[in-house]
N, C-alpha and C. Protein backbone atom coordinates (compact mmCIF):
# COMPACT_ATOMS: atom_id res chain seq x y z
N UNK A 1 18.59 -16.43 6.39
CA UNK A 1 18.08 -15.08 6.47
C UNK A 1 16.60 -15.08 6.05
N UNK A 2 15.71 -14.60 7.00
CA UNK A 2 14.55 -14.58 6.81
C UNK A 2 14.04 -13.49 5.36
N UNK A 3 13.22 -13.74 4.71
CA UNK A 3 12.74 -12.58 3.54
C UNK A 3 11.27 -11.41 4.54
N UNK A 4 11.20 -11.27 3.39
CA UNK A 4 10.24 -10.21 3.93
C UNK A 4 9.03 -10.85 3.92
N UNK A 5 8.57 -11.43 2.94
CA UNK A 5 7.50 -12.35 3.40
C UNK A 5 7.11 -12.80 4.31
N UNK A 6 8.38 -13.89 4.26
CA UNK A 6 8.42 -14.68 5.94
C UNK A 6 8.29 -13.82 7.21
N UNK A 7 9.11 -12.44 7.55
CA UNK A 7 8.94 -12.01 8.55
C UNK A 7 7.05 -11.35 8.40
N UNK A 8 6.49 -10.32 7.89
CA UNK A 8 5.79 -10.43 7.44
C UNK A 8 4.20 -11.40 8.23
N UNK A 9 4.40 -12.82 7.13
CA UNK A 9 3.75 -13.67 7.53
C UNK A 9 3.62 -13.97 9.22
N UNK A 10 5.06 -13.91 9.98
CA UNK A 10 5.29 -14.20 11.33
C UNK A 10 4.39 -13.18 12.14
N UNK A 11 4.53 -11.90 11.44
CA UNK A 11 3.68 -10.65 12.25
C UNK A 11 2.50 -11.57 12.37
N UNK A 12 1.98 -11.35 11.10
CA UNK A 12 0.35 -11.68 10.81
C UNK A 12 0.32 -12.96 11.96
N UNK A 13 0.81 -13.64 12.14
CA UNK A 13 0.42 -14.94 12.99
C UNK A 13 0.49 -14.66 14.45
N UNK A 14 1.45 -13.71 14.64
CA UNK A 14 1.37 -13.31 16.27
C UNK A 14 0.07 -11.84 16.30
N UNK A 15 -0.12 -11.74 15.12
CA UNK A 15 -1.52 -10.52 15.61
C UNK A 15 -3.16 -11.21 15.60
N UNK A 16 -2.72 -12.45 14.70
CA UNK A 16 -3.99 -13.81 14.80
C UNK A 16 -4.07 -14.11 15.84
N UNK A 17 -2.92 -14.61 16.37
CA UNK A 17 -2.44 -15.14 17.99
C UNK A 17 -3.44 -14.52 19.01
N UNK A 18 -3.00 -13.35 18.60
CA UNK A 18 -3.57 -12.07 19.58
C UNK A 18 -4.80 -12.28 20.06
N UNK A 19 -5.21 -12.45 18.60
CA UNK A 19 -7.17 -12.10 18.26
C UNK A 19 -7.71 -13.91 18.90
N UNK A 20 -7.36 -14.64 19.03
CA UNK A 20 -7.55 -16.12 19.59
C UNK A 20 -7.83 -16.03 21.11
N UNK A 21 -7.08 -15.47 21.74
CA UNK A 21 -7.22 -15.33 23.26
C UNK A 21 -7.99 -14.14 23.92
N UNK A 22 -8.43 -13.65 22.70
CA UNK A 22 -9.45 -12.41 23.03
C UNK A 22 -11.20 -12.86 23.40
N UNK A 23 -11.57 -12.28 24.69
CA UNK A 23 -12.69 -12.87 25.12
C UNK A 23 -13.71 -12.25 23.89
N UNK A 24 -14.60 -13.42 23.66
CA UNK A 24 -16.42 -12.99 22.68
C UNK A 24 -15.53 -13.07 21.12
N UNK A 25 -14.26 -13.94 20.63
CA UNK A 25 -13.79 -13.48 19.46
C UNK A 25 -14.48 -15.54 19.10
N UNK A 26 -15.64 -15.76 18.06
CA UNK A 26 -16.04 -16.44 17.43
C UNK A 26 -15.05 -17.63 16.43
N UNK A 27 -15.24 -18.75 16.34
CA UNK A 27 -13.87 -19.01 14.97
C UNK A 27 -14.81 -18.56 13.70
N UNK A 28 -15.88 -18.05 13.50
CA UNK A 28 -16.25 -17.47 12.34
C UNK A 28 -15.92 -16.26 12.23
N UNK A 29 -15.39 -15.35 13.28
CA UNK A 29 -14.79 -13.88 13.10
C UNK A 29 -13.20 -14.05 12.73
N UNK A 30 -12.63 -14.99 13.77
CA UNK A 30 -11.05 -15.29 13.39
C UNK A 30 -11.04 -15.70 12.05
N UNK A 31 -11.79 -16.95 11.78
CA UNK A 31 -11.45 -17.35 9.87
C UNK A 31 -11.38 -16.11 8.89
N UNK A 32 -12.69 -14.76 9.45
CA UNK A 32 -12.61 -14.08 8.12
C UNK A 32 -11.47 -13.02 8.24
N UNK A 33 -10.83 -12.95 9.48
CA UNK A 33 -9.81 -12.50 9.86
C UNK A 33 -8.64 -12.37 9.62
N UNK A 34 -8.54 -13.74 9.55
CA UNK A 34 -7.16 -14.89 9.20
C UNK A 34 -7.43 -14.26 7.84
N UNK A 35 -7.93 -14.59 7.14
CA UNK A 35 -8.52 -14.50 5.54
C UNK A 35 -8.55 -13.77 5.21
N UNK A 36 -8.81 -12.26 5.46
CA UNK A 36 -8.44 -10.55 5.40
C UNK A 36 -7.22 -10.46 5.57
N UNK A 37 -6.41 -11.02 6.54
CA UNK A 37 -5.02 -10.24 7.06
C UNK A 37 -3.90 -11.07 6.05
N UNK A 38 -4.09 -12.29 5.78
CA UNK A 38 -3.51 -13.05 5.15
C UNK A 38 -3.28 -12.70 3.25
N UNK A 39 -5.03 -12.15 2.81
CA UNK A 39 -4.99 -12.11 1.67
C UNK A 39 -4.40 -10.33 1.25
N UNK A 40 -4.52 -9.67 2.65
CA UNK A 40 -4.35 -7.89 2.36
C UNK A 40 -2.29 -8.39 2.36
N UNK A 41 -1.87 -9.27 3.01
CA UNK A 41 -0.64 -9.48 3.04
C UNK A 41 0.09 -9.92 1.54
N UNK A 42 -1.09 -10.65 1.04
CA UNK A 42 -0.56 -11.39 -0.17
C UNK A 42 -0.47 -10.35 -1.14
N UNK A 43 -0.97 -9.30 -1.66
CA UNK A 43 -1.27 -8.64 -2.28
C UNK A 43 -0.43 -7.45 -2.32
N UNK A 44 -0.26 -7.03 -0.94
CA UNK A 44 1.44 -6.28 -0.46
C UNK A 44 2.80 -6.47 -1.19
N UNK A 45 2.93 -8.34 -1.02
CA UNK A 45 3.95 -8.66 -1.21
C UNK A 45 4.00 -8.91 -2.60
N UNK A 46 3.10 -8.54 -3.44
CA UNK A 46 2.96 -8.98 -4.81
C UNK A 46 3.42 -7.75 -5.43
N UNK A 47 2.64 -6.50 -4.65
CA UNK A 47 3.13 -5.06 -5.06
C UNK A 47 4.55 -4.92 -4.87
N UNK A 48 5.04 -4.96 -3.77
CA UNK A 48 6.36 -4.92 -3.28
C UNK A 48 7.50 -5.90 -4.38
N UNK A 49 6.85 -6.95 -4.53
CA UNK A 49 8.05 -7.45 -5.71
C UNK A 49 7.75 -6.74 -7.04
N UNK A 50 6.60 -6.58 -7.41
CA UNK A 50 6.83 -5.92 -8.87
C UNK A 50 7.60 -4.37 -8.81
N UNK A 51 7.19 -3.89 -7.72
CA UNK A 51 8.65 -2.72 -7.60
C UNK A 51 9.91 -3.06 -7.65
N UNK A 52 10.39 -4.07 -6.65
CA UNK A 52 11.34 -4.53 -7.06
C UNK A 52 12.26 -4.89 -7.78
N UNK A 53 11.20 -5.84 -9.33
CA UNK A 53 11.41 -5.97 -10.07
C UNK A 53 11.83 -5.03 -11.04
N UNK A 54 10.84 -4.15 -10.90
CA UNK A 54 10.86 -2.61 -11.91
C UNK A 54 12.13 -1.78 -11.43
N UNK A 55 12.97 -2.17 -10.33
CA UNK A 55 13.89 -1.58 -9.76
C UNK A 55 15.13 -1.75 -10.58
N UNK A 56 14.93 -3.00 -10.71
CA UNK A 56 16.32 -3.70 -11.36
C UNK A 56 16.33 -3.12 -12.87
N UNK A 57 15.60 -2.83 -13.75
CA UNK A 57 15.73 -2.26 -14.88
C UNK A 57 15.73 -0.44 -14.76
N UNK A 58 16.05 0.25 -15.40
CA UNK A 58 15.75 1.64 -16.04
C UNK A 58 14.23 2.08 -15.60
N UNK A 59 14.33 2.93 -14.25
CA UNK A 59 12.75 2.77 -13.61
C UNK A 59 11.69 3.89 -15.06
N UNK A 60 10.69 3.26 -14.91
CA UNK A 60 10.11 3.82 -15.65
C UNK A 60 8.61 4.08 -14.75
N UNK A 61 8.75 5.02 -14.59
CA UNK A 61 7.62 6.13 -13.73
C UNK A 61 6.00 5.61 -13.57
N UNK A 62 5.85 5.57 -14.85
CA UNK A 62 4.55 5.32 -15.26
C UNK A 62 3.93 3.38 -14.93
N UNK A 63 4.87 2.43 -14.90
CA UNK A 63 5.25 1.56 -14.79
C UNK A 63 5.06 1.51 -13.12
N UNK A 64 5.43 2.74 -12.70
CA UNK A 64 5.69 2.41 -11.00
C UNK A 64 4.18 2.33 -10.22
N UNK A 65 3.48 3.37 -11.37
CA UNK A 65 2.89 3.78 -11.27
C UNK A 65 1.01 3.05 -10.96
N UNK A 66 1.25 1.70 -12.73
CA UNK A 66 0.27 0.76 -12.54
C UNK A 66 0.80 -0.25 -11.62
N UNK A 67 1.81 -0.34 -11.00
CA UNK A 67 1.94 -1.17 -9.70
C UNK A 67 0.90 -0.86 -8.40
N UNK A 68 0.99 0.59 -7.83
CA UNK A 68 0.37 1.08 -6.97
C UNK A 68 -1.27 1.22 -7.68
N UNK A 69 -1.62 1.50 -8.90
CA UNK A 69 -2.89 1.14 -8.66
C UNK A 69 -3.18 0.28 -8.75
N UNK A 70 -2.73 -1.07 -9.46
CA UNK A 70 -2.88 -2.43 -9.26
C UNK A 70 -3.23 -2.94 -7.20
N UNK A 71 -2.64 -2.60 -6.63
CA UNK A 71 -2.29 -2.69 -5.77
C UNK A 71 -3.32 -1.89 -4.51
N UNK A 72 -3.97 -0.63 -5.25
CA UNK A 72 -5.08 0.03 -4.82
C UNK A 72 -6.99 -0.25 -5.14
N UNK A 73 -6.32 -0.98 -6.12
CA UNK A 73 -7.55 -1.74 -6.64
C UNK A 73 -7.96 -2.69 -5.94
N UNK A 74 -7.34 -3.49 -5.54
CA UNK A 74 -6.85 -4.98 -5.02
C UNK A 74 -7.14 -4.32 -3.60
N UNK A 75 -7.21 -3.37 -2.70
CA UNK A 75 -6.92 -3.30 -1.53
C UNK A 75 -8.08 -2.68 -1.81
N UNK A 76 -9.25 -1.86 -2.15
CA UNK A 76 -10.08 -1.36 -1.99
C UNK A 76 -11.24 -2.50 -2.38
N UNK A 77 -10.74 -3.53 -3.36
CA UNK A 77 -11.61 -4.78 -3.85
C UNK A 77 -11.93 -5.57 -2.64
N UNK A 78 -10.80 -5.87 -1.97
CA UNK A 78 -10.66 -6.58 -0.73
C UNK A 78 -11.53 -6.51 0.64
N UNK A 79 -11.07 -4.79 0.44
CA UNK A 79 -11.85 -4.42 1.47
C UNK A 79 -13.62 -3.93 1.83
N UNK A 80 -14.10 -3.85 0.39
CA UNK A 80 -15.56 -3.54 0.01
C UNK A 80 -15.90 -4.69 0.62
N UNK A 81 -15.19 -6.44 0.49
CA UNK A 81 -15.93 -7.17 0.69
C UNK A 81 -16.19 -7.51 2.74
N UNK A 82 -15.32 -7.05 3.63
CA UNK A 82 -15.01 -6.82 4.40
C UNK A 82 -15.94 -6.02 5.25
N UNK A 83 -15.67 -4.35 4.34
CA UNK A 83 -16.15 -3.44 5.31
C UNK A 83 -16.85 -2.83 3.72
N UNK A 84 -17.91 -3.20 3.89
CA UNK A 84 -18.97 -2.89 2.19
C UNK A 84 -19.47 -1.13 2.66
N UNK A 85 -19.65 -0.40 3.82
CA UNK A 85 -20.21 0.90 3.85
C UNK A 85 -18.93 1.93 4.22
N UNK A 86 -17.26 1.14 3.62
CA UNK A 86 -16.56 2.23 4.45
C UNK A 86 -15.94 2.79 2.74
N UNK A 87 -15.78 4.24 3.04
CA UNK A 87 -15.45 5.10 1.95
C UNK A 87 -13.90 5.08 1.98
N UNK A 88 -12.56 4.42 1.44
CA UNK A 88 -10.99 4.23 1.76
C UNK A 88 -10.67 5.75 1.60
N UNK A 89 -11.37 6.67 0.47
CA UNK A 89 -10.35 8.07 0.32
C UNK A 89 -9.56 7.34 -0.31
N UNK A 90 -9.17 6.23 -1.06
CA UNK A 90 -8.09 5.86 -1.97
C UNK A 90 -8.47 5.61 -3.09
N UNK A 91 -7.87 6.49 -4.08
CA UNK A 91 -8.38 6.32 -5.56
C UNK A 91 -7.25 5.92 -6.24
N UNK A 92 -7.23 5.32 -6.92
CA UNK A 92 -6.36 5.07 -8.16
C UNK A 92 -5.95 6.19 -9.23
N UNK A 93 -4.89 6.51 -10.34
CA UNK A 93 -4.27 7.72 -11.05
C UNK A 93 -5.60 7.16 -12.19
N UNK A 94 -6.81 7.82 -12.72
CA UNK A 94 -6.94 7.71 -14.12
C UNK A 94 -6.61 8.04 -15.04
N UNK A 95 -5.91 7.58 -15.60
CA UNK A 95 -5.09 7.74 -17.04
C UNK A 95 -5.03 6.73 -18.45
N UNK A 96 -5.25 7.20 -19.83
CA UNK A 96 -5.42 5.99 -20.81
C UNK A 96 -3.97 5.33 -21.05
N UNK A 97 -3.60 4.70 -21.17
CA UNK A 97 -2.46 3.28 -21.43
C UNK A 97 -1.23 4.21 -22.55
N UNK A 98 -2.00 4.94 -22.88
CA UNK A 98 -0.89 5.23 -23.99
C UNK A 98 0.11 6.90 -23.53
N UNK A 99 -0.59 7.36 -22.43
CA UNK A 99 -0.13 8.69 -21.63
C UNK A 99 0.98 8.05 -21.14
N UNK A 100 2.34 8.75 -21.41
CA UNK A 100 3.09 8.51 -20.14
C UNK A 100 2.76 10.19 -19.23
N UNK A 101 3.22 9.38 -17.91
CA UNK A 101 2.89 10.51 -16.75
C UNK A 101 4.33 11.18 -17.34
N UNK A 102 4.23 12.51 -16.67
CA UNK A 102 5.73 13.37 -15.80
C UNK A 102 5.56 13.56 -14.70
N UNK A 103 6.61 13.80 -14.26
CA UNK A 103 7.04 13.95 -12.68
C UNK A 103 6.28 14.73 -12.22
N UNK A 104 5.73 15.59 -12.71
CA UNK A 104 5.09 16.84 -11.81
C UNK A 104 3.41 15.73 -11.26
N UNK A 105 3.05 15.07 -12.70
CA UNK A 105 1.48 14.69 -12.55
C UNK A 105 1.75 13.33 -11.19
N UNK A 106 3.28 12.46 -11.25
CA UNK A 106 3.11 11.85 -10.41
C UNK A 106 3.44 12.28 -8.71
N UNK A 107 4.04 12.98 -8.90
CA UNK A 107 4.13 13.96 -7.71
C UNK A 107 3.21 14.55 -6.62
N UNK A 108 2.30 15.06 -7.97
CA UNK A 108 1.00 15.78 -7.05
C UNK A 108 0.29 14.49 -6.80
N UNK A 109 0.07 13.22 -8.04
CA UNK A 109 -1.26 12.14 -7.41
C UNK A 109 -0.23 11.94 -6.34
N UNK A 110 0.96 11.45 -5.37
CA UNK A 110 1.58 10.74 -4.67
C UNK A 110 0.89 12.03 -3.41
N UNK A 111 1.15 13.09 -3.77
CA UNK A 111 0.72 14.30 -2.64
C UNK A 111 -0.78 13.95 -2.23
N UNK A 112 -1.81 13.68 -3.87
CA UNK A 112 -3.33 13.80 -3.04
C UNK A 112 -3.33 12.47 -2.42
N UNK A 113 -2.81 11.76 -2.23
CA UNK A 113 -3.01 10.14 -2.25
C UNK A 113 -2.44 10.19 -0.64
N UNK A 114 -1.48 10.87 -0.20
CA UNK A 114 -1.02 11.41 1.08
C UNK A 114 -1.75 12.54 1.78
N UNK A 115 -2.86 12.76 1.34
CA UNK A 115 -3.76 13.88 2.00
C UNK A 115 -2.67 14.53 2.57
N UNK A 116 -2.46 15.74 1.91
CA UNK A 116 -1.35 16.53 2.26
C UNK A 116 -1.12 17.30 3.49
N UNK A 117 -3.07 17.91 3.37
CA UNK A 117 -3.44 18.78 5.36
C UNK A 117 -2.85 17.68 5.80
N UNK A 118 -3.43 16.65 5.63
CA UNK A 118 -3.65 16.02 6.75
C UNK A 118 -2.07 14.97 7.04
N UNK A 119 -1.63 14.88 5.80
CA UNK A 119 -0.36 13.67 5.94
C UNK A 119 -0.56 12.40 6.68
N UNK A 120 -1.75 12.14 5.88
CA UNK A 120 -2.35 10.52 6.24
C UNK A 120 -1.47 9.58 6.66
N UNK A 121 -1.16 9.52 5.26
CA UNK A 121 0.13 8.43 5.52
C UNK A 121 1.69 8.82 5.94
N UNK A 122 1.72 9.83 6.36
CA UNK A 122 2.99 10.43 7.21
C UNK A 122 4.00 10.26 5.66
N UNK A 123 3.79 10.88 4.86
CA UNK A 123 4.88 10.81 3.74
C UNK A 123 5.55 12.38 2.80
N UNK A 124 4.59 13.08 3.98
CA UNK A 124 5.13 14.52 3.80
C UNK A 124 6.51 14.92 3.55
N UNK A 125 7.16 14.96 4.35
CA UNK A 125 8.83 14.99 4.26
C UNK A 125 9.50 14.38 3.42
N UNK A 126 9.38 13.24 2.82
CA UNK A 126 9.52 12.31 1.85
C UNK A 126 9.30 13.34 0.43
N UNK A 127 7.98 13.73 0.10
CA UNK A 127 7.66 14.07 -0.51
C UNK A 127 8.31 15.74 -0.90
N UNK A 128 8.26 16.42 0.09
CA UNK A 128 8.81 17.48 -0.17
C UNK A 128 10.22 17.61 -0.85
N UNK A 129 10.70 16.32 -0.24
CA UNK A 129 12.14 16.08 -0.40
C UNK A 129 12.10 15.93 -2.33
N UNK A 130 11.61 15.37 -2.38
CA UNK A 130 11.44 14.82 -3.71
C UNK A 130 11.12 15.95 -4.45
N UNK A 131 10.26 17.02 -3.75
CA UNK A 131 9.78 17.30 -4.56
C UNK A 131 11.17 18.82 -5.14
N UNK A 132 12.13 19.08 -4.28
CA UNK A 132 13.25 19.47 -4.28
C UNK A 132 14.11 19.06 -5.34
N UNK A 133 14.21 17.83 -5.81
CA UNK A 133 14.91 17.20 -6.68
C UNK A 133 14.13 16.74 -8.04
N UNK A 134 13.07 17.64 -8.29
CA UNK A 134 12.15 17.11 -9.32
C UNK A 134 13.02 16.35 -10.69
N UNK A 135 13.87 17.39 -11.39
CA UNK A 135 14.06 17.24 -12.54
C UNK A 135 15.66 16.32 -12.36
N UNK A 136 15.82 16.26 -10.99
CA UNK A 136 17.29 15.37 -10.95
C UNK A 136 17.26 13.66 -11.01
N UNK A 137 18.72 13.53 -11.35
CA UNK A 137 18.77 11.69 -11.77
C UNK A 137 18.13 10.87 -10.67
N UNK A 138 18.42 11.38 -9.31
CA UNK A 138 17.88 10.87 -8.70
C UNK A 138 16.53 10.51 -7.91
N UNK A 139 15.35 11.32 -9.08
CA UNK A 139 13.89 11.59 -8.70
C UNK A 139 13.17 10.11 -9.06
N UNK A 140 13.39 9.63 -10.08
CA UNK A 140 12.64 7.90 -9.99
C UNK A 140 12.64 7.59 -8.80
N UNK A 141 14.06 6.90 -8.77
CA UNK A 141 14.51 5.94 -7.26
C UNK A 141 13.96 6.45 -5.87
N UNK A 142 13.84 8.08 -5.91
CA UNK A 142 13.17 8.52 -4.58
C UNK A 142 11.51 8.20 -5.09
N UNK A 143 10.74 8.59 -5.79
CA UNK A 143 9.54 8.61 -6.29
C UNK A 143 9.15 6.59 -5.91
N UNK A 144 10.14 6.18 -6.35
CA UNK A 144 9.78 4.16 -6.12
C UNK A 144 9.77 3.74 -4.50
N UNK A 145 10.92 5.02 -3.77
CA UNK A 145 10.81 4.58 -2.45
C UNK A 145 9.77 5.27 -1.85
N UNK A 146 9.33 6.13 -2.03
CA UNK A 146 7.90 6.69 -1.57
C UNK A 146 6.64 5.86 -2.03
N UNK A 147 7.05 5.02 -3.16
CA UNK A 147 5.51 4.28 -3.51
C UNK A 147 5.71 3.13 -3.01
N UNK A 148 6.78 2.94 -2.23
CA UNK A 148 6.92 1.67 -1.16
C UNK A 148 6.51 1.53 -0.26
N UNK A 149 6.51 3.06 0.68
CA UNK A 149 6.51 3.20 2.01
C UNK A 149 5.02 3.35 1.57
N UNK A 150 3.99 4.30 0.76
CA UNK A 150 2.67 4.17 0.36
C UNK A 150 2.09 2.99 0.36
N UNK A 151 2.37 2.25 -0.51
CA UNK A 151 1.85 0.42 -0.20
C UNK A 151 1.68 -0.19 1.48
N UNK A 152 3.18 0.11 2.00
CA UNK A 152 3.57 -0.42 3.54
C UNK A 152 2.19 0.46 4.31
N UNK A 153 2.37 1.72 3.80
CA UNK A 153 1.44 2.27 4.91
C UNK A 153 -0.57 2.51 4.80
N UNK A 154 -0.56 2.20 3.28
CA UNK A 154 -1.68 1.25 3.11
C UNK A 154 -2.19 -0.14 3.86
N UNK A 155 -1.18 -0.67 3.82
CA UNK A 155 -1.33 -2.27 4.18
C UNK A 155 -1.34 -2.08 5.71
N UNK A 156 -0.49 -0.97 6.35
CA UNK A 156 -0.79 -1.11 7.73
C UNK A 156 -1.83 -0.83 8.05
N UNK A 157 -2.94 0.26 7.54
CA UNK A 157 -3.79 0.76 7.62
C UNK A 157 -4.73 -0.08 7.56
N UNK A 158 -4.61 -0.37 6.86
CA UNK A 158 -6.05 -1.87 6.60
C UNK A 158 -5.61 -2.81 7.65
N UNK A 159 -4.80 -3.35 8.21
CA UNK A 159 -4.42 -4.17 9.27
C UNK A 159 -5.00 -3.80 10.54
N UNK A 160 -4.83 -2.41 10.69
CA UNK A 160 -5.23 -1.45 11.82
C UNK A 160 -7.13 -2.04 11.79
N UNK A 161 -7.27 -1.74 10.40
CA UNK A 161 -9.01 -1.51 10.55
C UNK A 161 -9.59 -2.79 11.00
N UNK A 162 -9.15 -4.11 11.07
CA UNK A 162 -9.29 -5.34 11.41
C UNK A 162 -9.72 -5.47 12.46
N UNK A 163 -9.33 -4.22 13.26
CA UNK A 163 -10.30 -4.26 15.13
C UNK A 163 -11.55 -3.83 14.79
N UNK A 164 -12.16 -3.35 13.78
CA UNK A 164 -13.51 -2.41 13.59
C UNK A 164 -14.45 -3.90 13.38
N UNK A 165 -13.58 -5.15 13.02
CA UNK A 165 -14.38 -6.76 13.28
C UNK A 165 -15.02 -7.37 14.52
N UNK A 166 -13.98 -6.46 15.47
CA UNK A 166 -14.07 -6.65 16.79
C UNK A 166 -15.54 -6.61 17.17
């Protein structure tokens, strides 16, 4: 059974694939290519297991929380070096180490972080849903699967921008 990695990795190699047989594409554009799509992948899957991880214990919110900016840092670090004049609109929660969040404060950053007009990352419905069940047992576990599909739809996003190399 393949992991997620592996499948994953397989994308990235058939969208390299892609970019190889494309007329005027340089091997100095493919390397930094390869090297963007590869390292925005690594960094995914790093986020994605420490959720994981954080899954298996008593989720703790705040916890879920320096995953995704870990993870927003890392993807906006990445990408300055890439695309140095583009503005992401992705900020990280500022908060000091010793705050724990509540549901309401992670709620709304998960809302601005989803540009809500706009539902950037298509996580509206998700969110509303959640936001229905604020104070119930089951608001972590929905709140961890929304900062999943956030990561996923980060990472696609930056994948997407990889033609702007073109």
């Amino acid at each position: 059974m393949e992991t997620i990695s592996e499948k994953r990795n397989q994308i990235l190699q058939e969208i390299i694939e892609f970019y190889k047989i494309q007329p005027g594409i340089t091997t100095e554009l493919l390397e930094k290519l390869e090297e963007y799509l590869l390292l925005m992948n690594s960094i995914t899957i790093e986020a994605l297991n420490d959720l994981k991880e954080l899954s298996c214990y008593q989720v703790n919110l705040t916890d879920a929380i320096d995953v995704l900016n870990t993870f927003i840092n890392s993807v906006v670090e990445e990408s300055d070096k890439i695309f140095p004049n583009e503005d992401l609109e992705i900020l990280q929660l500022d908060y000091a180490d010793e705050i724990s969040l509540n549901e309401l404060q992670i709620l709304e950053y998960l809302n601005n972080l989803n540009q809500s007009d706009l539902n950037r990352f298509k996580l509206q419905n998700a969110l509303q849903e959640v936001d229905e069940k604020l104070y119930e047992d089951e608001f972590p576990e929905m709140i961890m699967n929304i900062i999943e599909k956030l990561i996923l739809a980060i990472n696609s996003d930056r994948i997407v921008k990889v033609e702007d190399l073109m």
